[in-house]
Protein backbone atom coordinates (compact mmCIF):
# COMPACT_ATOMS: atom_id res chain seq x y z
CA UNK A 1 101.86 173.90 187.45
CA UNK A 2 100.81 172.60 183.83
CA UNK A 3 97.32 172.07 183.19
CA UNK A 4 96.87 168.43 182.72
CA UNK A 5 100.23 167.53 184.32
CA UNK A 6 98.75 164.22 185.57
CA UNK A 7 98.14 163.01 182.17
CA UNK A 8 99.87 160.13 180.94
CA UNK A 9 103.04 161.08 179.22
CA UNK A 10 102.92 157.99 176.78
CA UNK A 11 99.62 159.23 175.10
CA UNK A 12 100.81 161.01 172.30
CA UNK A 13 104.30 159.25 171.81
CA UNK A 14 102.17 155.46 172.21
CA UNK A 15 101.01 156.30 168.78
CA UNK A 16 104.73 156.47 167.30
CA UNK A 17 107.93 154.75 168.30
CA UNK A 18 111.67 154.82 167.31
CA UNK A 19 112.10 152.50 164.40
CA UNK A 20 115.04 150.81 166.04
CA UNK A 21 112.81 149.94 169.02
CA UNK A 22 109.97 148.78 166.65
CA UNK A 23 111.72 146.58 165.06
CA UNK A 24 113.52 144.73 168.06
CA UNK A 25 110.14 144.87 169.49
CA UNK A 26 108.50 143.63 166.98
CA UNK A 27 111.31 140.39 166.94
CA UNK A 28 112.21 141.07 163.35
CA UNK A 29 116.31 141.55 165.12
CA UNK A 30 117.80 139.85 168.32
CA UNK A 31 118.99 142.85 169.67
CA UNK A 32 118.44 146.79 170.06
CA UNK A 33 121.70 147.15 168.69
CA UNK A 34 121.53 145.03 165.51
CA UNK A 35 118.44 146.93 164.65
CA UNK A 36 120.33 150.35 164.99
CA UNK A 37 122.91 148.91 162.36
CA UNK A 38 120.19 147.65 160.15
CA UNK A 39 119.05 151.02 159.82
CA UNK A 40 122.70 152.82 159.79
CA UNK A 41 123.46 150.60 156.78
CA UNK A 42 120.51 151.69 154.94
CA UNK A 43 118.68 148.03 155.10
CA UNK A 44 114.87 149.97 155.73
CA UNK A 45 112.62 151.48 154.24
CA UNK A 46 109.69 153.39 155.63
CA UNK A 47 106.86 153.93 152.89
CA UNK A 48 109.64 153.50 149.77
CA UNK A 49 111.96 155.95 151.43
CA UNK A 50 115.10 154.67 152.47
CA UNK A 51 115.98 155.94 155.89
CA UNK A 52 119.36 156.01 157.75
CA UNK A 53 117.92 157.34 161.14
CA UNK A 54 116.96 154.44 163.96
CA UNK A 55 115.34 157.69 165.67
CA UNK A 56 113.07 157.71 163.16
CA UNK A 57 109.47 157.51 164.09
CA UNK A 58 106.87 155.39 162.87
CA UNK A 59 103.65 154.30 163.53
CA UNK A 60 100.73 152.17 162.49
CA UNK A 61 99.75 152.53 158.99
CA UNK A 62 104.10 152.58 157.55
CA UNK A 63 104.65 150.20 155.25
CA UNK A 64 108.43 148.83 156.24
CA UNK A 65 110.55 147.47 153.64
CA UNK A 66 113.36 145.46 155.55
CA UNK A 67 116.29 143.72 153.68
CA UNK A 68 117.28 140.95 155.98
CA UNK A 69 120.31 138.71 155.96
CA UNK A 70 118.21 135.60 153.61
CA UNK A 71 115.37 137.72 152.77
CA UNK A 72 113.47 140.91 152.03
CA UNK A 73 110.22 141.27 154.33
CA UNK A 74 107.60 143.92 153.64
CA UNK A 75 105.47 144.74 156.62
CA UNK A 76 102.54 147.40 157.61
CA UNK A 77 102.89 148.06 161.04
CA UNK A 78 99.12 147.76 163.03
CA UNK A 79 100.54 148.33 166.81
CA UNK A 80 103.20 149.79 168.47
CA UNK A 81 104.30 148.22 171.59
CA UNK A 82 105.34 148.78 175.29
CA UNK A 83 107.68 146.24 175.45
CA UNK A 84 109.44 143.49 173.62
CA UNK A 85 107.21 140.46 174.61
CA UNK A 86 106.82 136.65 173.56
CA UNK A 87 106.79 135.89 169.41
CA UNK A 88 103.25 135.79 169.46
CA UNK A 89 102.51 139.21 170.83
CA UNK A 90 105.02 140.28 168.95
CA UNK A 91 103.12 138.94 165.43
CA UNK A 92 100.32 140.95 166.58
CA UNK A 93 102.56 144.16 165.46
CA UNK A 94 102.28 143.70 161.61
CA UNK A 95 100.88 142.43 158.65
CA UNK A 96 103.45 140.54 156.64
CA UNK A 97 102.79 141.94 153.00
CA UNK A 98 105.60 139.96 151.63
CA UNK A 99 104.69 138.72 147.82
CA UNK A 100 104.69 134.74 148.09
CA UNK A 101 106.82 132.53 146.25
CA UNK A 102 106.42 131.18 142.72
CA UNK A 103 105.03 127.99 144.10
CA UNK A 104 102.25 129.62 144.87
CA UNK A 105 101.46 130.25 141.52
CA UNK A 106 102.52 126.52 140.23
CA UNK A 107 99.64 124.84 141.83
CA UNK A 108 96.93 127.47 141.23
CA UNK A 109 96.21 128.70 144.21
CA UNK A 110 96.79 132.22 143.35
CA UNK A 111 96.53 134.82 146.13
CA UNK A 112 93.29 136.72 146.30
C-alpha cells in the first residue's frame, strides 16, 4: 500500500489544468472541441509563447493571449476550475487584461 493513498488525487493537478479544458471552462468557447481547434490552429498564447498543444497545462498566474473570431482577449488566469459552471462563476477564472478602446482615451478618462 502507498503511504498517503487516501489523499485526494486532485491536490496537486487542482493547481494546473489542460488548456483546452480551461478555456471551455472558463466560457471563453462553446465547446471542448472548439477549444482543442483554437489551440491546434495556433490561436493561444500562454505567457507570449504560442502553443499548439490543448494538453498543455496552465495555471493561475499565465497570462493567455487568445485570438478570437471578432477579437483578441488577453487574460491572467486567478482559478482553475472543477467544472464548467454558470457565466458568472466562470468570470471568477480571470482577469481580463485586454487594453481598452480608443474611446477611452477621447473623453479623458484614461485607465489608471
Amino acid at each position: 500500500m502507498r503511504p498517503n493513498s487516501h489523499a485526494p488525487v486532485h491536490a496537486v493537478a487542482a493547481e494546473r489544468q489542460r488548456l483546452d479544458k480551461w478555456l471551455w471552462f472558463a466560457r471563453l468557447v462553446k465547446t471542448r472541441k472548439q477549444a482543442v481547434r483554437l489551440v491546434e490552429d495556433g490561436h493561444v498564447r500562454i505567457d507570449a509563447r504560442r502553443t499548439g498543444v490543448p494538453a498543455k497545462s496552465v495555471g493561475p498566474g499565465d497570462v493567455l493571449t487568445i485570438a478570437l473570431e471578432r477579437e483578441v482577449r488577453v487574460l491572467r488566469i486567478l482559478a482553475i476550475a472543477e467544472r464548467r459552471g454558470p457565466h458568472r462563476d466562470a468570470q471568477l477564472l480571470f482577469e481580463d487584461l485586454t487594453a481598452k478602446g480608443p474611446a477611452e482615451f477621447q473623453s479623458g478618462n484614461r485607465p489608471a
